[in-house]
C-alpha atoms as a PDB file:
ATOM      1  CA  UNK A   1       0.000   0.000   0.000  1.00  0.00           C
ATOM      2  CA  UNK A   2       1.672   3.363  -1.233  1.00  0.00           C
ATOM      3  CA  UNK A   3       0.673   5.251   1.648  1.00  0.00           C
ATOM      4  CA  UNK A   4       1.189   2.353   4.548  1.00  0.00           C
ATOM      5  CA  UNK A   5       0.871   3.715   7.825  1.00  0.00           C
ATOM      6  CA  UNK A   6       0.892   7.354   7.199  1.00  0.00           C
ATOM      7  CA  UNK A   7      -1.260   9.790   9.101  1.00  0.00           C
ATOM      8  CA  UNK A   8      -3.587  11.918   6.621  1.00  0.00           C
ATOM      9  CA  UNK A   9      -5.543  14.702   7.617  1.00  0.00           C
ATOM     10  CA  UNK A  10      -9.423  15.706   5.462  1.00  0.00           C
ATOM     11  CA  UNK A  11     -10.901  18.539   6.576  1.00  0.00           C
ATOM     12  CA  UNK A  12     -14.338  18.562   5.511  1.00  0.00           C
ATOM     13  CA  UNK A  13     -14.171  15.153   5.623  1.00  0.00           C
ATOM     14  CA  UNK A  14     -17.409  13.778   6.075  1.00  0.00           C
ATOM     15  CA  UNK A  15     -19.055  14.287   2.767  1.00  0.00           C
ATOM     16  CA  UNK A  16     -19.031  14.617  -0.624  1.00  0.00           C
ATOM     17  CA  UNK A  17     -15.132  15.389  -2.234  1.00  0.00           C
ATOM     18  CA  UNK A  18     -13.476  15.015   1.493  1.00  0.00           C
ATOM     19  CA  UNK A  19     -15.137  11.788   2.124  1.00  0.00           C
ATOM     20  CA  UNK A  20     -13.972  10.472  -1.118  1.00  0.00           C
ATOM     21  CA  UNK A  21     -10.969  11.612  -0.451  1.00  0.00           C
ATOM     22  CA  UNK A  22     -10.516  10.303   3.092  1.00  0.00           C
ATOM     23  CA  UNK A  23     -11.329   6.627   1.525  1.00  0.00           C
ATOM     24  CA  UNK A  24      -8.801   7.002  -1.165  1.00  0.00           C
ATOM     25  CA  UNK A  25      -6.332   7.558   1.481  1.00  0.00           C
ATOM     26  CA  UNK A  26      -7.320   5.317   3.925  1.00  0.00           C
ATOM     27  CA  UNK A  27      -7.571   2.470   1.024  1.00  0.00           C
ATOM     28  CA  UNK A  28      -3.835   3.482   0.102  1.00  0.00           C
ATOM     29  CA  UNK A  29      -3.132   2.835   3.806  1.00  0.00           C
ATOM     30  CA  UNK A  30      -3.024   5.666   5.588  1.00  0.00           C
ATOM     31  CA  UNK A  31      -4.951   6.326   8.917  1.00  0.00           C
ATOM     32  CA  UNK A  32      -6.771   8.837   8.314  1.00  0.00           C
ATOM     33  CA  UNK A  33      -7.977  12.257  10.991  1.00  0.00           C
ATOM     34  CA  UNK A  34     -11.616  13.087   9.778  1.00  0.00           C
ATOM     35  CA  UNK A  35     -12.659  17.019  10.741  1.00  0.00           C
ATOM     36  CA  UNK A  36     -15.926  18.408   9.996  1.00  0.00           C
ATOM     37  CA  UNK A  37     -17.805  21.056  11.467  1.00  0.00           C
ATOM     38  CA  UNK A  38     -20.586  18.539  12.042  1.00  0.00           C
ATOM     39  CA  UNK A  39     -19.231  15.719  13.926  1.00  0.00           C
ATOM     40  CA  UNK A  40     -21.664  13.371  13.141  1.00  0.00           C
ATOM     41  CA  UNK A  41     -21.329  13.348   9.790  1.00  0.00           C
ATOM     42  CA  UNK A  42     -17.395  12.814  10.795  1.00  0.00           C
ATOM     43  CA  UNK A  43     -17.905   9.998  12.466  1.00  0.00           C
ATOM     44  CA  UNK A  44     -19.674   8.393   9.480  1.00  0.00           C
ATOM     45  CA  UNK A  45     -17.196   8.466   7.375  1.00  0.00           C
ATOM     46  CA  UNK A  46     -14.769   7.297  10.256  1.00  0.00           C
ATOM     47  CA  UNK A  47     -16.900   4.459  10.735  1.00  0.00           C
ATOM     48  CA  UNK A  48     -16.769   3.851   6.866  1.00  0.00           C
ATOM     49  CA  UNK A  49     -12.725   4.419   6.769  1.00  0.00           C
ATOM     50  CA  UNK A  50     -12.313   1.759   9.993  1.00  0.00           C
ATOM     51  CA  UNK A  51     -14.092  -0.741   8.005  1.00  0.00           C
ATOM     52  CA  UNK A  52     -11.180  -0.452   5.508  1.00  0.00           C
ATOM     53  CA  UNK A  53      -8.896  -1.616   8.304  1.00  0.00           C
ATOM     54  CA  UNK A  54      -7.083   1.982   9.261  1.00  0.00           C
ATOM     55  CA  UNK A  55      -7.340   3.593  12.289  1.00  0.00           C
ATOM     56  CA  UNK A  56      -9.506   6.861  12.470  1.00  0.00           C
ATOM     57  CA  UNK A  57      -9.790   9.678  14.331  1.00  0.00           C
ATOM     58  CA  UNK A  58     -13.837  11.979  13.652  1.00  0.00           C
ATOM     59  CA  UNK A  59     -12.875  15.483  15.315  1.00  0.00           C
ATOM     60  CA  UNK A  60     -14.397  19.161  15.164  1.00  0.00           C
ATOM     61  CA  UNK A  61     -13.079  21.856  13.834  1.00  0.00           C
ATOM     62  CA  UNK A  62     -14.643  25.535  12.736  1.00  0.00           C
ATOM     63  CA  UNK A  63     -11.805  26.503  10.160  1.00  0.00           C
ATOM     64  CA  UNK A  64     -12.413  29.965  10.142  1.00  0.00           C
ATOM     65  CA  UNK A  65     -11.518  30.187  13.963  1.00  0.00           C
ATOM     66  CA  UNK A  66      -7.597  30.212  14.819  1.00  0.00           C
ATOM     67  CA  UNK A  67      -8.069  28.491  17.773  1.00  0.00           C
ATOM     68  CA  UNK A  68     -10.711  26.000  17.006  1.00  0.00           C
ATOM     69  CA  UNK A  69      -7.723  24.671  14.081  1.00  0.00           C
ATOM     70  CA  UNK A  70      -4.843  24.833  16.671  1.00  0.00           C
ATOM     71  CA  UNK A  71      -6.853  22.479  18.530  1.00  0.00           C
ATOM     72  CA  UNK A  72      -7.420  19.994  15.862  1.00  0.00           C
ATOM     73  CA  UNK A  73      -4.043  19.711  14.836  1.00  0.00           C
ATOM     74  CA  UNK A  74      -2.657  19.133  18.518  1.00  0.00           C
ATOM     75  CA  UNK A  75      -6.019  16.449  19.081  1.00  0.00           C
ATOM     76  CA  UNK A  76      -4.695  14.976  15.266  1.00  0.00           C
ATOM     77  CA  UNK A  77      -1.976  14.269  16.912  1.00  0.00           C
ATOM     78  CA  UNK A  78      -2.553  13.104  20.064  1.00  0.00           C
ATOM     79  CA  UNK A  79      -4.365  10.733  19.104  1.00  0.00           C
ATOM     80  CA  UNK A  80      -3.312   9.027  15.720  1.00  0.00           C
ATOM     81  CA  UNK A  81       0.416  10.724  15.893  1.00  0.00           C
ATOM     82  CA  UNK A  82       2.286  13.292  13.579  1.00  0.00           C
ATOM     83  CA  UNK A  83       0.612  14.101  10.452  1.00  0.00           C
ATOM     84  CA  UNK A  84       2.567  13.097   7.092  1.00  0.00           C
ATOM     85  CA  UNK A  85      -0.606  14.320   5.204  1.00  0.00           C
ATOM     86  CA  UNK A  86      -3.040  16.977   5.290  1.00  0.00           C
ATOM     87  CA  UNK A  87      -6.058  17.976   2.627  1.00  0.00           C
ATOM     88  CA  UNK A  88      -7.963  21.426   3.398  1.00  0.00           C
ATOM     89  CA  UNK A  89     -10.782  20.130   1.638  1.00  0.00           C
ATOM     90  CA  UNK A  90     -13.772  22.349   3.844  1.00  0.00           C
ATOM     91  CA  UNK A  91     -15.121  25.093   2.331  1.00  0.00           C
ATOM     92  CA  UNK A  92     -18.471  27.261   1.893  1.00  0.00           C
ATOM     93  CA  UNK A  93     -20.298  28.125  -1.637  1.00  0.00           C
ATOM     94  CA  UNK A  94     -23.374  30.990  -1.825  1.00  0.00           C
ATOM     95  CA  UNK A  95     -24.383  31.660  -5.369  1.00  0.00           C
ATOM     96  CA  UNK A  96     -25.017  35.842  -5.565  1.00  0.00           C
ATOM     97  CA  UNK A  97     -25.233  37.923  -8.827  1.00  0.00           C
ATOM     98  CA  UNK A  98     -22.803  41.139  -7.912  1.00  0.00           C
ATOM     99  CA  UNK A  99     -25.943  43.499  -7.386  1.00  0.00           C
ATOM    100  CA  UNK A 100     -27.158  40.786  -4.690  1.00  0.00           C
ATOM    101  CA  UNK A 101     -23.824  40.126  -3.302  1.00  0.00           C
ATOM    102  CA  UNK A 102     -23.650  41.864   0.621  1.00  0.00           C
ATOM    103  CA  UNK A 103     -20.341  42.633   2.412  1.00  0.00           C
ATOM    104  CA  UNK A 104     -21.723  39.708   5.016  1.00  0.00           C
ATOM    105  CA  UNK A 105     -21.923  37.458   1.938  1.00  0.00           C
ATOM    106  CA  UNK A 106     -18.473  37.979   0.905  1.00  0.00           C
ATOM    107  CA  UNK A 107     -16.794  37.495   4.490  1.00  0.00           C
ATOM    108  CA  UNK A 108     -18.873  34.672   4.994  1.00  0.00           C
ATOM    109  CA  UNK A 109     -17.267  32.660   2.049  1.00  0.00           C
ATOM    110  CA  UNK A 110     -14.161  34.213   2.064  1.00  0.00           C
ATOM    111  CA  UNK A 111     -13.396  33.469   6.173  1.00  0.00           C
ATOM    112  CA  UNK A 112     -14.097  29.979   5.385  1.00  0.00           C
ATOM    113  CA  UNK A 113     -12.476  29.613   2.046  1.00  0.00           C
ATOM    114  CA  UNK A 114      -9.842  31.731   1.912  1.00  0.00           C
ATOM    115  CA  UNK A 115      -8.876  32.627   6.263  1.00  0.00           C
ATOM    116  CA  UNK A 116      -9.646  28.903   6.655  1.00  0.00           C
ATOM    117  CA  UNK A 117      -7.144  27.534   4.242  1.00  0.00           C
ATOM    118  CA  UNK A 118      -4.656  29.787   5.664  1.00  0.00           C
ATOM    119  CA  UNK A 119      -5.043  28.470   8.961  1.00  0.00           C
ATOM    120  CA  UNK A 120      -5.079  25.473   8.555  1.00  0.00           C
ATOM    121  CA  UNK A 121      -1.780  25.443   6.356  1.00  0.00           C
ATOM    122  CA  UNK A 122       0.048  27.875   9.029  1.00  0.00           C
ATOM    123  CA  UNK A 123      -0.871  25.200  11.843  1.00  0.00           C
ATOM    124  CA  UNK A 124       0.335  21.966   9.077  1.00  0.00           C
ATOM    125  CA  UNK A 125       3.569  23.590   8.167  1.00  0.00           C
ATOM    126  CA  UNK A 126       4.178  24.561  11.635  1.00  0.00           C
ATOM    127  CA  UNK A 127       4.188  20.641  12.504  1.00  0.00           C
ATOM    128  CA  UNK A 128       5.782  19.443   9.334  1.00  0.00           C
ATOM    129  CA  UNK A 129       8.625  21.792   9.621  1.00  0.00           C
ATOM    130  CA  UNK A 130      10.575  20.237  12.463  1.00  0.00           C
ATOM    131  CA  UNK A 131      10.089  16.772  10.709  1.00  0.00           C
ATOM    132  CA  UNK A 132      11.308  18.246   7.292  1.00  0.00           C
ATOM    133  CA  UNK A 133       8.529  15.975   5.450  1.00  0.00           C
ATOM    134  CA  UNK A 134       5.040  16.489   4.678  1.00  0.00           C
ATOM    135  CA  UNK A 135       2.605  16.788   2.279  1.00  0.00           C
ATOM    136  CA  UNK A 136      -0.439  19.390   2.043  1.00  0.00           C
ATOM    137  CA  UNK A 137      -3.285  19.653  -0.674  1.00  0.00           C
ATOM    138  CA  UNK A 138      -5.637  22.534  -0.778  1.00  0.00           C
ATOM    139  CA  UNK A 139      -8.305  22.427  -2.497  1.00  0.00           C
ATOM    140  CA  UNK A 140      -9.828  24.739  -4.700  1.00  0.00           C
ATOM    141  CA  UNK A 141     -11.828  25.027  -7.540  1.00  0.00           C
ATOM    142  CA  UNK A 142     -11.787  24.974 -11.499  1.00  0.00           C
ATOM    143  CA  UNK A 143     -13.805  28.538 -10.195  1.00  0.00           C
ATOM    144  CA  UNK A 144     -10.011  29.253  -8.998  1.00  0.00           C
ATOM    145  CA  UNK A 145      -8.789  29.236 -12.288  1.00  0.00           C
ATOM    146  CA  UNK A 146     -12.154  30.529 -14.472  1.00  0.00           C
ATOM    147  CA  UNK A 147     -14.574  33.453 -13.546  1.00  0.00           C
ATOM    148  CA  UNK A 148     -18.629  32.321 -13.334  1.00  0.00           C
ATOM    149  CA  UNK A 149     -21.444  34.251 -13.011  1.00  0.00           C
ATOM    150  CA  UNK A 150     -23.078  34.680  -9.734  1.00  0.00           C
ATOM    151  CA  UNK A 151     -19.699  33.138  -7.947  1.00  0.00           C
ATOM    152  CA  UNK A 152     -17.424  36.678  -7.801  1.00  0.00           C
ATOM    153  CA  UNK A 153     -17.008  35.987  -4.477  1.00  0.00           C
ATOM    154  CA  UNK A 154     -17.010  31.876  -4.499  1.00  0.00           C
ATOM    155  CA  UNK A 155     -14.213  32.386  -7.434  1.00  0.00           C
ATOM    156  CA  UNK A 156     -12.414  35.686  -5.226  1.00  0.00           C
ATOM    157  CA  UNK A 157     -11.778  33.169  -2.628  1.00  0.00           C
ATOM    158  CA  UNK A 158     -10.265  30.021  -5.167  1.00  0.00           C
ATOM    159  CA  UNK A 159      -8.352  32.678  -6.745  1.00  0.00           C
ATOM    160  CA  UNK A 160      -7.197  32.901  -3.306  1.00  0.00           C
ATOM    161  CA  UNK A 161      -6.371  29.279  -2.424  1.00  0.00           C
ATOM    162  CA  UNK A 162      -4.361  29.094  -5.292  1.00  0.00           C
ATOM    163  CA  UNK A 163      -2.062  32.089  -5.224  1.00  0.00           C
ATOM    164  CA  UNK A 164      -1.301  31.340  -1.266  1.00  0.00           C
ATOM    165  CA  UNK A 165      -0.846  27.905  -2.175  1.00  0.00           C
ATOM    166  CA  UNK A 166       2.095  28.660  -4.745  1.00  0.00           C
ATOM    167  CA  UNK A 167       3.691  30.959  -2.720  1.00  0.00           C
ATOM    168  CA  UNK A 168       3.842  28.731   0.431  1.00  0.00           C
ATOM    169  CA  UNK A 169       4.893  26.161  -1.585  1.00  0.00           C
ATOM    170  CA  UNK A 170       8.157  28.191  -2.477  1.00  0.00           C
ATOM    171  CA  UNK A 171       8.560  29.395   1.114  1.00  0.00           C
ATOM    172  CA  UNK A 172       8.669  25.943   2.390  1.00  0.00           C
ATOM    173  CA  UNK A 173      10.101  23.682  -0.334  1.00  0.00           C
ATOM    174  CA  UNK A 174      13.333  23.204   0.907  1.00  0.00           C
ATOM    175  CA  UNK A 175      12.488  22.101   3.701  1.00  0.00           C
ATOM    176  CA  UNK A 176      10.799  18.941   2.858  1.00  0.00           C
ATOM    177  CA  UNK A 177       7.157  20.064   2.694  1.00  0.00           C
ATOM    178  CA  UNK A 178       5.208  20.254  -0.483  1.00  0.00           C
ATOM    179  CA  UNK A 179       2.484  22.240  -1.287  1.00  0.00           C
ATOM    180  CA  UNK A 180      -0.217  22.051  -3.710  1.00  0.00           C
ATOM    181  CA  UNK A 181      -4.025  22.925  -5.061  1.00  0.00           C
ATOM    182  CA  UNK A 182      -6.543  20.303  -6.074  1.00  0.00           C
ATOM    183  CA  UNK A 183      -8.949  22.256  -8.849  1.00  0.00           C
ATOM    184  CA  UNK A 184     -12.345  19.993  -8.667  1.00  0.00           C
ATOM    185  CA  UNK A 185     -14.656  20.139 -11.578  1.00  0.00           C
ATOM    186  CA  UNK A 186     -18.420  19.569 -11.718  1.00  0.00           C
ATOM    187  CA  UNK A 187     -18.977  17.408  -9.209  1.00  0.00           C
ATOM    188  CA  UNK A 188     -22.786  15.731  -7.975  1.00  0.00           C
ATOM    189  CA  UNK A 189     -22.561  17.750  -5.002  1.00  0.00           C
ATOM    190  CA  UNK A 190     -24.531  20.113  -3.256  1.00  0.00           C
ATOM    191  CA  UNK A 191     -22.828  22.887  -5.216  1.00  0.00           C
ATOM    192  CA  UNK A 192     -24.155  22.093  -8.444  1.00  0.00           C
ATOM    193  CA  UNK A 193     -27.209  19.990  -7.367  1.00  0.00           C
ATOM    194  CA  UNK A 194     -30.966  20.438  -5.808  1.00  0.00           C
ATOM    195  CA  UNK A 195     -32.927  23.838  -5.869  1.00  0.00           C
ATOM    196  CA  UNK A 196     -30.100  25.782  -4.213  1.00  0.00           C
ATOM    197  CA  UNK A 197     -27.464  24.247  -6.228  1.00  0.00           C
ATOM    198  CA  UNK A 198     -26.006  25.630  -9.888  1.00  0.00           C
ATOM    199  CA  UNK A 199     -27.838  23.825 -12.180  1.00  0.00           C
ATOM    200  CA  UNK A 200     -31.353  25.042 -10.884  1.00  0.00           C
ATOM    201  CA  UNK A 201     -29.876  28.520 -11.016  1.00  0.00           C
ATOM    202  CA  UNK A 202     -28.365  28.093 -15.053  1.00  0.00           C
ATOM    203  CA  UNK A 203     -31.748  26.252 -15.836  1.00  0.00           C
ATOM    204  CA  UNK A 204     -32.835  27.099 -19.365  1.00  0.00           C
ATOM    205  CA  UNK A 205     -36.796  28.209 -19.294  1.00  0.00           C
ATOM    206  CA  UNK A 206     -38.978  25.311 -18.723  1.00  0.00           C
ATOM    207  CA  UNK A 207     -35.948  22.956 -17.831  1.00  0.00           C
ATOM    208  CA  UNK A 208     -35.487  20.784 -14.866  1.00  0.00           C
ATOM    209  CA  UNK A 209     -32.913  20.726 -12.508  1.00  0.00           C
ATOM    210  CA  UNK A 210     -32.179  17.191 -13.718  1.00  0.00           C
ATOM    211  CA  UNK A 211     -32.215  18.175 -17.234  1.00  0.00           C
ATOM    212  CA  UNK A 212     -30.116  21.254 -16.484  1.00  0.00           C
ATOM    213  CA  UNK A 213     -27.311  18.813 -14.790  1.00  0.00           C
ATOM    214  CA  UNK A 214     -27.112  16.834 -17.509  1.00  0.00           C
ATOM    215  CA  UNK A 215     -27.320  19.411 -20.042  1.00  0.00           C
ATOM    216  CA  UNK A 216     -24.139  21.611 -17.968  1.00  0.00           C
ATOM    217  CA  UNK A 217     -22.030  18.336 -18.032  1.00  0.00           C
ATOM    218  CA  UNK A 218     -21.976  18.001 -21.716  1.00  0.00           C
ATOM    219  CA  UNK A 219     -21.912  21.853 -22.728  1.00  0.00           C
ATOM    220  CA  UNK A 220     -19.103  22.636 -20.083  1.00  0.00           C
ATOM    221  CA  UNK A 221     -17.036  19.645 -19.947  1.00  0.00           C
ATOM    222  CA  UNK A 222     -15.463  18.254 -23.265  1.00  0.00           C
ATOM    223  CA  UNK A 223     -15.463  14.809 -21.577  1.00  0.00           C
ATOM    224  CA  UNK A 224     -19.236  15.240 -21.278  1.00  0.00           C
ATOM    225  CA  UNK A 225     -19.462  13.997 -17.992  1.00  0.00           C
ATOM    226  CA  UNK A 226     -19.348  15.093 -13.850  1.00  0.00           C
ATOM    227  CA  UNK A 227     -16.476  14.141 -12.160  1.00  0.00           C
ATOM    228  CA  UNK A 228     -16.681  12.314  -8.833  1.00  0.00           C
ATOM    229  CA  UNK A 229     -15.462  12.214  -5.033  1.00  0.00           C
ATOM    230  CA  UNK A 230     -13.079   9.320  -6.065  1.00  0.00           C
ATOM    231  CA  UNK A 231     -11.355  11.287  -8.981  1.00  0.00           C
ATOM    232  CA  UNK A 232     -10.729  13.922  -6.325  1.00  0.00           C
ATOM    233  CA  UNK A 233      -8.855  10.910  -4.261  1.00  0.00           C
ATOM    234  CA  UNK A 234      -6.865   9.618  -6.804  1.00  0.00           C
ATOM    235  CA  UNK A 235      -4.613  13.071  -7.367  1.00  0.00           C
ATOM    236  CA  UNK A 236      -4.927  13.302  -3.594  1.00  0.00           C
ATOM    237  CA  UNK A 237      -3.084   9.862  -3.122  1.00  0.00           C
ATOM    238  CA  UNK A 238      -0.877  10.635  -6.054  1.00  0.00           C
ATOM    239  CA  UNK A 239       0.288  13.824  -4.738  1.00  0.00           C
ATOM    240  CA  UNK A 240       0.714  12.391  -1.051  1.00  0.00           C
ATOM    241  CA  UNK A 241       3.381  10.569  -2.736  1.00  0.00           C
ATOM    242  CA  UNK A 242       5.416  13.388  -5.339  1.00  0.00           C
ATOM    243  CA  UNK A 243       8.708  13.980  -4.210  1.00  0.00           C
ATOM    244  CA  UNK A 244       9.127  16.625  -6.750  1.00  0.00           C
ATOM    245  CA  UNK A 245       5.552  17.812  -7.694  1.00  0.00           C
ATOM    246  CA  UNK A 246       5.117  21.278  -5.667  1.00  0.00           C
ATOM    247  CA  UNK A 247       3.140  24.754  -5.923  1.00  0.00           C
ATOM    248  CA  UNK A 248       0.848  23.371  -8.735  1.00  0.00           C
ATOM    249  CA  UNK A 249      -2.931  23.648  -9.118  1.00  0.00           C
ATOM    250  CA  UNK A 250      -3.991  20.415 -11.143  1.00  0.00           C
ATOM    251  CA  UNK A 251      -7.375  20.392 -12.437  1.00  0.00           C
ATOM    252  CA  UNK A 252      -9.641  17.457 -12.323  1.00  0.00           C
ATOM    253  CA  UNK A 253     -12.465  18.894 -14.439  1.00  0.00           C
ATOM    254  CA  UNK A 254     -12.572  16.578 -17.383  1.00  0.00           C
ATOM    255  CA  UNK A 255     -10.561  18.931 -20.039  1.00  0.00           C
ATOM    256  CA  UNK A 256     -12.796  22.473 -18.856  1.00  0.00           C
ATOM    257  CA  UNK A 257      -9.755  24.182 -18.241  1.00  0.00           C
ATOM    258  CA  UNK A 258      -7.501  22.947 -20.925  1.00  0.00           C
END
């Protein structure tokens, strides 16, 4: 297993892309540190990622608040030990147009996005550093590479991830940590799906939401299909394991952004 015995952090780990990215880890053997804001949904996916055979950990965490994150990272590793690995998967999405958008909109998405990330990578590095190894993968957003409509600020604050993440990955890469950005596509989450979700909203006239999903797959994507949780998990594994792959922002989005 490429990833025996390593300790991997998922933030926003108990659904959608961080729960398929805490099983690809834990099924390339690492034990795995599940953090959610709802820790009941955490402990479902522990529960799924100890039935794999590798130790979990479900903890709490509010990314946005300093000490909330300090706290994970000392319980992370307490309990499962020092963390080789860690994925800042959690993040927020509200779908404004600009005339809409309210200064509380745009610091709601961007402390969670943006401030979150940050966090969390301050409190990583400042673990890794004395070990001289680690890996960390943010994740942002084909929006973090493409402007959409009514997403200024979702897009503002991938824009964000991805800028911070290069230039930490240059401040720290010689000393054994490596940084990068994971660039999801359209994936059947809660962004894109149901009456609050993107395809209602860039429904044609007279088109369902289900019609809408399907018909946004194949217009957007040249593959003509939605990516999924495990596609997210495979370039996290991959890049738990690149010695030399550092301050890039690799998009699995099915050719959008080619």
């Amino acid at each position: 297993m490429q990833l025996n015995d390593k300790i991997a952090l998922v933030t926003g780990g108990g659904r959608g892309i961080g729960q398929g990215i805490a099983l690809a880890l834990a099924k390339a053997g690492a034990d795995i540190v599940v953090a959610d804001l709802d820790l009941a949904i955490a402990r479902e996916t522990a529960a799924d990622v100890e039935a794999l055979g590798r130790r979990c950990l479900a903890l709490q965490v509010d990314i946005s608040d300093a000490a909330s994150v300090r706290r994970l990272i000392e319980e992370a590793e307490a309990g499962l030990g020092p963390l080789d690995i860690a994925v800042n998967n959690a993040g927020i999405i509200g779908i404004h147009s600009l005339d809409a958008l309210t200064v509380e909109e745009w610091d709601r998405v961007m402390n969670v996005n943006a401030r979150g990330t940050f966090l969390c990578t301050q409190a990583e590095v400042a673990v890794m550093r004395s070990r001289r190894v680690g890996r960390i993968i943010n994740v942002a957003s084909m929006a973090g590479k493409v402007g959409f409509p009514d997403l200024s600020h979702y897009c503002a604050s991938k824009f964000a991830v991805i800028g911070f993440t290069n230039a930490v990955a240059k401040e720290v890469a010689a000393e054994g940590i490596n940084v990068n950005a994971l660039c999801p596509g359209i994936v059947d989450t809660g962004m894109w799906r149901g009456e609050s979700g993107l395809s209602a909203r860039w429904s044609q006239e007279g088109e369902s939401e289900p019609a809408a999903w399907e018909r946004l797959q194949k217009s957007l994507l040249p593959q003509g299909v939605a990516q999924t949780p495990e596609d997210m998990g495979q370039l996290v594994v991959y890049l738990a394991q690149a010695e030399h792959v550092t301050g890039q922002a690799i998009a699995v989005d099915g050719g959008f952004t080619l």
